[in-house]
Every structure is written in structure tokens, then in C-alpha cells.
PDB file of N, CA and C in Angstrom:
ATOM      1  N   UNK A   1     170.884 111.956 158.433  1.00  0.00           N
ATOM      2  CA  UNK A   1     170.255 110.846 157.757  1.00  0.00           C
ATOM      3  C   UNK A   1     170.226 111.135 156.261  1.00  0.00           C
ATOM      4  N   UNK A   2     170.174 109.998 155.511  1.00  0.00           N
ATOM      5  CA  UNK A   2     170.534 110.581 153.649  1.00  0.00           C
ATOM      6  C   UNK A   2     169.154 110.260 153.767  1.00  0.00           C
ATOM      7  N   UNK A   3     168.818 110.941 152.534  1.00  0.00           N
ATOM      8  CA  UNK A   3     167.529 110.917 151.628  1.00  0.00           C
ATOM      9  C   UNK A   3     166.702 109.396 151.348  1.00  0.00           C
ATOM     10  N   UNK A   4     167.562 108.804 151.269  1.00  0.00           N
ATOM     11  CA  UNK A   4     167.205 107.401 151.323  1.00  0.00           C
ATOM     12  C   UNK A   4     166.393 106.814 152.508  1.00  0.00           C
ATOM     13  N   UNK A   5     167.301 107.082 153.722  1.00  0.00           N
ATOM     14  CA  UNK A   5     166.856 106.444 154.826  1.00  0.00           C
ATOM     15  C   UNK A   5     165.657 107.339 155.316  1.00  0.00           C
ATOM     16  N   UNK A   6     165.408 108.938 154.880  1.00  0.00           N
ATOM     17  CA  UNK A   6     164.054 109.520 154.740  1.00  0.00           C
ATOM     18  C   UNK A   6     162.986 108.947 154.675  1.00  0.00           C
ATOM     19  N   UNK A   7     163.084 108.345 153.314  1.00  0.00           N
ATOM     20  CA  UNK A   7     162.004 107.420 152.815  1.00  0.00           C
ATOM     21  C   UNK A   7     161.631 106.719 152.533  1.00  0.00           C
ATOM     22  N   UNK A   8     162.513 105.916 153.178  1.00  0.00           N
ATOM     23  CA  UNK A   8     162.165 104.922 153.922  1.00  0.00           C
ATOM     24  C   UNK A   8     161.685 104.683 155.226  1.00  0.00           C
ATOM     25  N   UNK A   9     161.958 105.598 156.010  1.00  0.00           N
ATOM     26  CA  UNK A   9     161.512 105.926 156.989  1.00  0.00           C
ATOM     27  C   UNK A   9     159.708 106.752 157.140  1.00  0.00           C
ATOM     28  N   UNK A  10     159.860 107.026 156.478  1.00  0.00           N
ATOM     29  CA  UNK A  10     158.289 107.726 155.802  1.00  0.00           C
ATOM     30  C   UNK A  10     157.394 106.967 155.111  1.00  0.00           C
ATOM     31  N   UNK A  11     158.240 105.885 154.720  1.00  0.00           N
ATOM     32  CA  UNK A  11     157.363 104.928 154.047  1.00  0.00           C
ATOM     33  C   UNK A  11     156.931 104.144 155.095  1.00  0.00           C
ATOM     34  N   UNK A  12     157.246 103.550 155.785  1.00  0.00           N
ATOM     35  CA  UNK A  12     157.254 102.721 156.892  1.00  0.00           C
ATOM     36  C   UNK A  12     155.929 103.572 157.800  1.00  0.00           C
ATOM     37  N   UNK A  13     156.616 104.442 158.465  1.00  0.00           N
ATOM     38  CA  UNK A  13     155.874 105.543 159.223  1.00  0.00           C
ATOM     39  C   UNK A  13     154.421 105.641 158.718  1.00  0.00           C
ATOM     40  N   UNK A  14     154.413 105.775 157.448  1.00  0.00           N
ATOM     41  CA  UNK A  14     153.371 106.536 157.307  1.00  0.00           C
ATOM     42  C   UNK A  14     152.008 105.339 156.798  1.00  0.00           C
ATOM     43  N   UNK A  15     152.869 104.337 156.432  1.00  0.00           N
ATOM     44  CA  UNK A  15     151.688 102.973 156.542  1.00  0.00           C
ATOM     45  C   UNK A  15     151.297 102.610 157.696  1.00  0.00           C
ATOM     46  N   UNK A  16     152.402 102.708 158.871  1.00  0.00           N
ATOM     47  CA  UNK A  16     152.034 102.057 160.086  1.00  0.00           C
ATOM     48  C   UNK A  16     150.845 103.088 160.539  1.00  0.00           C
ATOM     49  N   UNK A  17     150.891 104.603 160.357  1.00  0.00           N
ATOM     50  CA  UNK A  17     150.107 105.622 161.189  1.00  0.00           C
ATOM     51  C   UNK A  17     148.605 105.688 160.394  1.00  0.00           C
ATOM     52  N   UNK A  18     149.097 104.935 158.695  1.00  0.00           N
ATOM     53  CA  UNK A  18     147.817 105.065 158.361  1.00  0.00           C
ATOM     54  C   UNK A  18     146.651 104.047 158.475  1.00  0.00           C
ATOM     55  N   UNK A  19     147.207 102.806 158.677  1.00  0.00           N
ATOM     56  CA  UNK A  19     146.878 101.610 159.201  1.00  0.00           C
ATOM     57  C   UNK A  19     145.863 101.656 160.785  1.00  0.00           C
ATOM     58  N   UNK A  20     146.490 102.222 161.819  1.00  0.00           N
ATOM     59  CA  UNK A  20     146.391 102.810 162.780  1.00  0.00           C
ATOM     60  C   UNK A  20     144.814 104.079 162.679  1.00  0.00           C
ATOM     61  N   UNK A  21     145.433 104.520 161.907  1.00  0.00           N
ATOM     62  CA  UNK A  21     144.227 105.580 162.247  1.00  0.00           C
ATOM     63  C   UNK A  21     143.192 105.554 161.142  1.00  0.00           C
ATOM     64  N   UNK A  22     143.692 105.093 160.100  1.00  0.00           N
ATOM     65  CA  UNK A  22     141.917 104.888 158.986  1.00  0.00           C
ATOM     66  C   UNK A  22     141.982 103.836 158.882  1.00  0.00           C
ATOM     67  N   UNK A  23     142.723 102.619 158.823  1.00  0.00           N
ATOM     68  CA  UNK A  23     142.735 101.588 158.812  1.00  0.00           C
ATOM     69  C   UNK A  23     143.059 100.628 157.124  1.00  0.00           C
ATOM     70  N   UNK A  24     143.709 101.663 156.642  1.00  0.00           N
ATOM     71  CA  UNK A  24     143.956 101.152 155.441  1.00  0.00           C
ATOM     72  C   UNK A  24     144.989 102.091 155.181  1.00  0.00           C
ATOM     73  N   UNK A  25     145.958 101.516 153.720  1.00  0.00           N
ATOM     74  CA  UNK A  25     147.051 102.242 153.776  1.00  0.00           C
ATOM     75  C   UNK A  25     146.497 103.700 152.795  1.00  0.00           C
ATOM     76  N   UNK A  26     147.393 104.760 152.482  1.00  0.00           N
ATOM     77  CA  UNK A  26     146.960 105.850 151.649  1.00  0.00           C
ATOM     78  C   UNK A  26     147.584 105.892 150.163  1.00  0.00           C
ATOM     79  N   UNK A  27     148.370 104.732 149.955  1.00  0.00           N
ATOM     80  CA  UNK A  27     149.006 104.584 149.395  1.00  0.00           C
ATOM     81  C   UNK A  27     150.394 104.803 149.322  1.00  0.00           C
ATOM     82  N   UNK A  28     151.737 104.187 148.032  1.00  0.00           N
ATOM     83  CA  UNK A  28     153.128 104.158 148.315  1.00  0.00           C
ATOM     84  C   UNK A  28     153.286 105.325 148.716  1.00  0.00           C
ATOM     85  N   UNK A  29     152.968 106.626 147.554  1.00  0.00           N
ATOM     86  CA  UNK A  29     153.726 107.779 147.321  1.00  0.00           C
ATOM     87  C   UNK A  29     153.301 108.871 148.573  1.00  0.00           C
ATOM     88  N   UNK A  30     151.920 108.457 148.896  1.00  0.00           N
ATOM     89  CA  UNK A  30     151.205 109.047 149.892  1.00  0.00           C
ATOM     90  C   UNK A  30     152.096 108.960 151.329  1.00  0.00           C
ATOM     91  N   UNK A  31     151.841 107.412 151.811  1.00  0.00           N
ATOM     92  CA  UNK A  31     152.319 107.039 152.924  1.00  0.00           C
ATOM     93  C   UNK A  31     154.046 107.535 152.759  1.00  0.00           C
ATOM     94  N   UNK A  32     154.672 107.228 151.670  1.00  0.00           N
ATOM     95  CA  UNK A  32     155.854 108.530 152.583  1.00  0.00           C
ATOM     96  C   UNK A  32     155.721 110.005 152.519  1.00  0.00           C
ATOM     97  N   UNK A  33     155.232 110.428 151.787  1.00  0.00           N
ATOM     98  CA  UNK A  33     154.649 111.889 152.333  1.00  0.00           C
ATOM     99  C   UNK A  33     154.633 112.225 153.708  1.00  0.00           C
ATOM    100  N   UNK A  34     153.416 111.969 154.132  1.00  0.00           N
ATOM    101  CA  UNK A  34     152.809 111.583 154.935  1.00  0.00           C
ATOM    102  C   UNK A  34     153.587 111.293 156.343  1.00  0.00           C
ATOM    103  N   UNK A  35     154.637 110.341 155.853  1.00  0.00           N
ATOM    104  CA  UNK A  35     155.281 109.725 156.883  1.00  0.00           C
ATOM    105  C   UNK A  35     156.564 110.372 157.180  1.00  0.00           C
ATOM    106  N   UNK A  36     156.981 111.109 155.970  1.00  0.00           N
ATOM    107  CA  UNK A  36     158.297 112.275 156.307  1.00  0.00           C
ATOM    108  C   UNK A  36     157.658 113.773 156.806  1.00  0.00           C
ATOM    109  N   UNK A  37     156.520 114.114 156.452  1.00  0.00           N
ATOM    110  CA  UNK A  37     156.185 115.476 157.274  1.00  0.00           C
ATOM    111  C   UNK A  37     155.959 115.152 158.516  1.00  0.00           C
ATOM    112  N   UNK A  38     155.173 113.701 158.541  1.00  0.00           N
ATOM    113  CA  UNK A  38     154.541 113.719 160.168  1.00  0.00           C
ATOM    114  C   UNK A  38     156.288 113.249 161.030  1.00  0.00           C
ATOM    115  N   UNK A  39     157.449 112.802 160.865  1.00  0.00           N
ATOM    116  CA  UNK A  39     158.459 112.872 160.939  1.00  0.00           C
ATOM    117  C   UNK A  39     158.997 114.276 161.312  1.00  0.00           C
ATOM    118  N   UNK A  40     158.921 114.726 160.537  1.00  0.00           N
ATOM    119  CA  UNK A  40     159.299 116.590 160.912  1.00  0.00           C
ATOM    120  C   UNK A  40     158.370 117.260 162.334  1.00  0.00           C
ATOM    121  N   UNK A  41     156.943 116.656 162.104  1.00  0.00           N
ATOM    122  CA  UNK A  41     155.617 117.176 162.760  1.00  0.00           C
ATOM    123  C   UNK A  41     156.312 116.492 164.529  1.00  0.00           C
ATOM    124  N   UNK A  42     156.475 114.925 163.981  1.00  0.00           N
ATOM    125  CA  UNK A  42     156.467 114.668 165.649  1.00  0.00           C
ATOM    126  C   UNK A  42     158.158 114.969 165.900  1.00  0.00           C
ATOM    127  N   UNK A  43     159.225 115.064 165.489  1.00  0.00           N
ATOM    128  CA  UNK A  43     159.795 115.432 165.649  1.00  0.00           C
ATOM    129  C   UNK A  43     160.066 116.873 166.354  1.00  0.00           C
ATOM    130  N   UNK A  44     159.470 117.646 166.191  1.00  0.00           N
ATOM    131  CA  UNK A  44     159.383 119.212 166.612  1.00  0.00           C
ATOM    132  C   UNK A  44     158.148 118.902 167.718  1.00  0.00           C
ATOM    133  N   UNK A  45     157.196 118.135 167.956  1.00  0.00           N
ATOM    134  CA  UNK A  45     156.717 117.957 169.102  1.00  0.00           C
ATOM    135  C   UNK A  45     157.327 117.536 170.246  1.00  0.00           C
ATOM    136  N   UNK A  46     158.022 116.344 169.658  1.00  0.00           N
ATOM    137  CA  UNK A  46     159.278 115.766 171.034  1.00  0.00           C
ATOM    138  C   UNK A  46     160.157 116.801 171.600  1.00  0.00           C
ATOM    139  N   UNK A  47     160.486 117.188 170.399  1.00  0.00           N
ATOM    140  CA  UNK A  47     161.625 118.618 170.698  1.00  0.00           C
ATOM    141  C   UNK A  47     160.904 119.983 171.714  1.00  0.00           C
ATOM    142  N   UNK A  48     160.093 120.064 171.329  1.00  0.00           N
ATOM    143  CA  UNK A  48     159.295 121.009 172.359  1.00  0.00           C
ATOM    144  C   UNK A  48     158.704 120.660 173.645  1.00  0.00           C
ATOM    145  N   UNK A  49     158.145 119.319 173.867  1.00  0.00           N
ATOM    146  CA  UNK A  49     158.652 118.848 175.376  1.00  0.00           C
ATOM    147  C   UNK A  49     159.668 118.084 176.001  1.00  0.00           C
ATOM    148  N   UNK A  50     160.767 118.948 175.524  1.00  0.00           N
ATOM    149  CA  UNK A  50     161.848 117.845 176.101  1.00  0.00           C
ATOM    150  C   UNK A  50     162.425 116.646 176.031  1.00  0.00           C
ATOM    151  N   UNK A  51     161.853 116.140 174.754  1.00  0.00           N
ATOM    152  CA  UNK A  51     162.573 114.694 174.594  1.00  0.00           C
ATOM    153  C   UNK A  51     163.003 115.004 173.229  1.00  0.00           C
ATOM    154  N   UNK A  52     164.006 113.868 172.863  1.00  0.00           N
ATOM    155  CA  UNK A  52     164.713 113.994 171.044  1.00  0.00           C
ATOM    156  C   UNK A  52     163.900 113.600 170.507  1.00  0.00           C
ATOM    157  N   UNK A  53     164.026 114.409 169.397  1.00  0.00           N
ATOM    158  CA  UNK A  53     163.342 114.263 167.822  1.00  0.00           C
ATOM    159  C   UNK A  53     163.493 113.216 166.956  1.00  0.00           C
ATOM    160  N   UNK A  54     163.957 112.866 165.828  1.00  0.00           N
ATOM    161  CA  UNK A  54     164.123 112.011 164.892  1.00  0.00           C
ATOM    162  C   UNK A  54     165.697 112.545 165.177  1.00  0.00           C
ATOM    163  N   UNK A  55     166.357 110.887 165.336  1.00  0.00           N
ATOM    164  CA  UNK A  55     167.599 110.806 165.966  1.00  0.00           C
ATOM    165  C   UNK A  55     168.518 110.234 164.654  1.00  0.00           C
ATOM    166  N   UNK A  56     167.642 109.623 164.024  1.00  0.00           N
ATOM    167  CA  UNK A  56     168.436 108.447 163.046  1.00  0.00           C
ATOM    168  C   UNK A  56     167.178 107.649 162.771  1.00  0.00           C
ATOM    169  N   UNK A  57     167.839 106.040 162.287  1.00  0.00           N
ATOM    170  CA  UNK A  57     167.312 105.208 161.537  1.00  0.00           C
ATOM    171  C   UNK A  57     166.955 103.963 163.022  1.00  0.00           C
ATOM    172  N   UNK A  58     166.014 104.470 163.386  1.00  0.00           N
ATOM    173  CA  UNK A  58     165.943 103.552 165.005  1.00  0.00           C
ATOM    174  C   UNK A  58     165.013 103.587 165.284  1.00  0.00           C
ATOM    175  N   UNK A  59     164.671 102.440 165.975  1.00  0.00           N
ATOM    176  CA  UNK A  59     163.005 102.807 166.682  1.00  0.00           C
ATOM    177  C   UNK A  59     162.640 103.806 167.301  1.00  0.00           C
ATOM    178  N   UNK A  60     163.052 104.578 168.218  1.00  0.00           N
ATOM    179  CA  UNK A  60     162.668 105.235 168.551  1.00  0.00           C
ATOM    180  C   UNK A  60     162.157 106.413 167.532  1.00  0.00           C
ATOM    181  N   UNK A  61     163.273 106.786 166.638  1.00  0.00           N
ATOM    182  CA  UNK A  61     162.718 107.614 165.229  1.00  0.00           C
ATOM    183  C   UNK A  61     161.378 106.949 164.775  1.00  0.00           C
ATOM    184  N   UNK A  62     161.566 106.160 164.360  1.00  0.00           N
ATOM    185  CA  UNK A  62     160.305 105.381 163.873  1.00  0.00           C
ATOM    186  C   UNK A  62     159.027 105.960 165.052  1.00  0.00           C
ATOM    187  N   UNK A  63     158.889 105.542 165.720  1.00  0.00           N
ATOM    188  CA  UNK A  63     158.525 106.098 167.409  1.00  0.00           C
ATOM    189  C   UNK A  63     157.517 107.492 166.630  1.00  0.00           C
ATOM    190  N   UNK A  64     158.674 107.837 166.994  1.00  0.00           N
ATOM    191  CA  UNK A  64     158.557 109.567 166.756  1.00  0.00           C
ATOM    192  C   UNK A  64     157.599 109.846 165.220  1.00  0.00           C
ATOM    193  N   UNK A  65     157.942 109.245 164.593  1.00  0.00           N
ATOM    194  CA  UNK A  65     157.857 109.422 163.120  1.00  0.00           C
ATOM    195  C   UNK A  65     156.237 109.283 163.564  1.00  0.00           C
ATOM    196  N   UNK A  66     155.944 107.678 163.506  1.00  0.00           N
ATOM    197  CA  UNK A  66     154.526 107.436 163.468  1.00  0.00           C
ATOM    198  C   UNK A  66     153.163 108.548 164.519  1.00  0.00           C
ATOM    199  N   UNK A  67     153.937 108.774 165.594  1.00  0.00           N
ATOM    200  CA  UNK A  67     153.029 109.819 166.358  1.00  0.00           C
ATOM    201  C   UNK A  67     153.004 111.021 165.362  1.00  0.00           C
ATOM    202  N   UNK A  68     154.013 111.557 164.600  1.00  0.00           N
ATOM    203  CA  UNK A  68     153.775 112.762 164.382  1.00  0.00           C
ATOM    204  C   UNK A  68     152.980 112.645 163.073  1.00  0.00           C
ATOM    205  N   UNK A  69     153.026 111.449 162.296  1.00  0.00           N
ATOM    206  CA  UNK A  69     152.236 111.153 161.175  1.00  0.00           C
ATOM    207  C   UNK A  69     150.702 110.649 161.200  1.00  0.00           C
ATOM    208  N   UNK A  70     150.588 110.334 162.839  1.00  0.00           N
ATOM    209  CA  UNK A  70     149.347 109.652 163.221  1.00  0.00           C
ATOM    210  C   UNK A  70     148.424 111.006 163.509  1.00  0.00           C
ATOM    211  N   UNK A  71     149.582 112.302 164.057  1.00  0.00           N
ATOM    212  CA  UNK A  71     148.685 113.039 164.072  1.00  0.00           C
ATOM    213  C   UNK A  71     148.133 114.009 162.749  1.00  0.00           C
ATOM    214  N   UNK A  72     148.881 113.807 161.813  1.00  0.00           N
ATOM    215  CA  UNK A  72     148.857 114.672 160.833  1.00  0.00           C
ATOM    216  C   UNK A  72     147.453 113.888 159.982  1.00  0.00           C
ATOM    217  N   UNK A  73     147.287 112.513 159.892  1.00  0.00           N
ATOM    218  CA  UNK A  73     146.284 112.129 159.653  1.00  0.00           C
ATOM    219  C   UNK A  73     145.118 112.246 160.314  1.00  0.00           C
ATOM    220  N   UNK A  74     144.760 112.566 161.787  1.00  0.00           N
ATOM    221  CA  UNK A  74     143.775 113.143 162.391  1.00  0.00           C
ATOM    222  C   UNK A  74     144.134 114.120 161.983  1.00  0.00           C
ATOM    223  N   UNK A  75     144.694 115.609 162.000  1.00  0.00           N
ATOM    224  CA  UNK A  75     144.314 116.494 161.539  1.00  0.00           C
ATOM    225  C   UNK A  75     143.624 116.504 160.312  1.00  0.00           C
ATOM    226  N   UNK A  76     144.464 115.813 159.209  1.00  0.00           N
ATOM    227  CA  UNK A  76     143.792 115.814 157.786  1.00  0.00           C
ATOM    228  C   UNK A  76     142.097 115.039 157.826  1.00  0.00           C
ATOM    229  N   UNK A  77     142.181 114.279 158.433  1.00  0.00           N
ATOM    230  CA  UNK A  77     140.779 113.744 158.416  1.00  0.00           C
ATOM    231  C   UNK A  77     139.469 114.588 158.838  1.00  0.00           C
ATOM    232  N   UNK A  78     139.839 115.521 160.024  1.00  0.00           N
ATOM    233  CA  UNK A  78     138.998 116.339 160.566  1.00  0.00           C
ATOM    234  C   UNK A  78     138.874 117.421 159.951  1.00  0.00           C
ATOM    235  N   UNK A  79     139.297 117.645 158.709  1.00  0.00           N
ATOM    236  CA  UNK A  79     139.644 118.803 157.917  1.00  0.00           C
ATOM    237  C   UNK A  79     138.695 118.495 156.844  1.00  0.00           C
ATOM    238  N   UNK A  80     138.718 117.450 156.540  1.00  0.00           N
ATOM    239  CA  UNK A  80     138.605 116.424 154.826  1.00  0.00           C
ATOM    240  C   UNK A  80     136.842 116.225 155.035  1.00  0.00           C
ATOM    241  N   UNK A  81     137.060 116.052 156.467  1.00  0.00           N
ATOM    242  CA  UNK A  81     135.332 115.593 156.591  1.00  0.00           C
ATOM    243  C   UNK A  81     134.426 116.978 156.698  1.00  0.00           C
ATOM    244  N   UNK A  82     134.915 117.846 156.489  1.00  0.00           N
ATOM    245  CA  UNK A  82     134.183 119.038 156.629  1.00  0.00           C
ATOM    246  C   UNK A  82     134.359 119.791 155.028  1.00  0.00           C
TER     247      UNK A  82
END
């Protein structure tokens, strides 16, 4: 995948996961952050039970992306509040 479709993909990801879990976005630069680590994050989760990772530019990536960004925002939140 080029750099482009990264982050775009992170951008996307990481509004939908932040939407989802605080209910507001974290902002542009944030939400792809956000949305390309948790990308890497759920990616290497899928990969470790047996299913594919971030495949490409597809829903299912997307898929992937938002779980692993949804969790990276519960982590950060449970972190932030303490």
C-alpha cells in the first residue's frame, strides 16, 4: 500500500473508531495517527489469531484498521483518566 492510501486509511479509521468510542472526532492530524497505529495494532491482532491483517485498501482493512484503533483509544483513555 503507498503512503497515501496509509492515510487515508488512518484518516478514515481513526474518525470512525473515534466517533465510536468517545464520541467525537480527535481531530485531522490525530485521527490518522491514531488510525495508522491502531492499523498496525489490529493488524498484528488478526495476524495472531489467524485471520489477515491489513490486506490493502478494502473493507475488510478498514475492518481491521478501526478495531485496532478502537482499541488503542480504550487503551489511551484508561491511561489518560488516571
Amino acid at each position: 500500500m503507498s503512503l497515501l492510501a496509509w492515510v487515508i486509511l488512518g484518516l478514515i479509521a481513526g474518525f470512525i473508531a473515534s466517533k465510536i468510542v468517545s464520541g467525537t472526532g480527535q481531530g485531522a492530524l490525530m485521527d490518522i495517527v491514531i488510525g495508522i497505529v491502531g492499523s498496525i495494532l489490529g493488524g498484528w491482532l488478526f495476524n495472531t489469531f489467524g485471520m489477515a491483517g491489513v490486506t490493502g485498501f478494502n473493507l475488510y482493512s478498514l475492518f481491521v484498521a478501526i478495531v485496532g484503533a478502537g482499541l488503542l483509544l480504550v487503551i489511551y483513555h484508561a491511561i489518560a483518566r488516571n
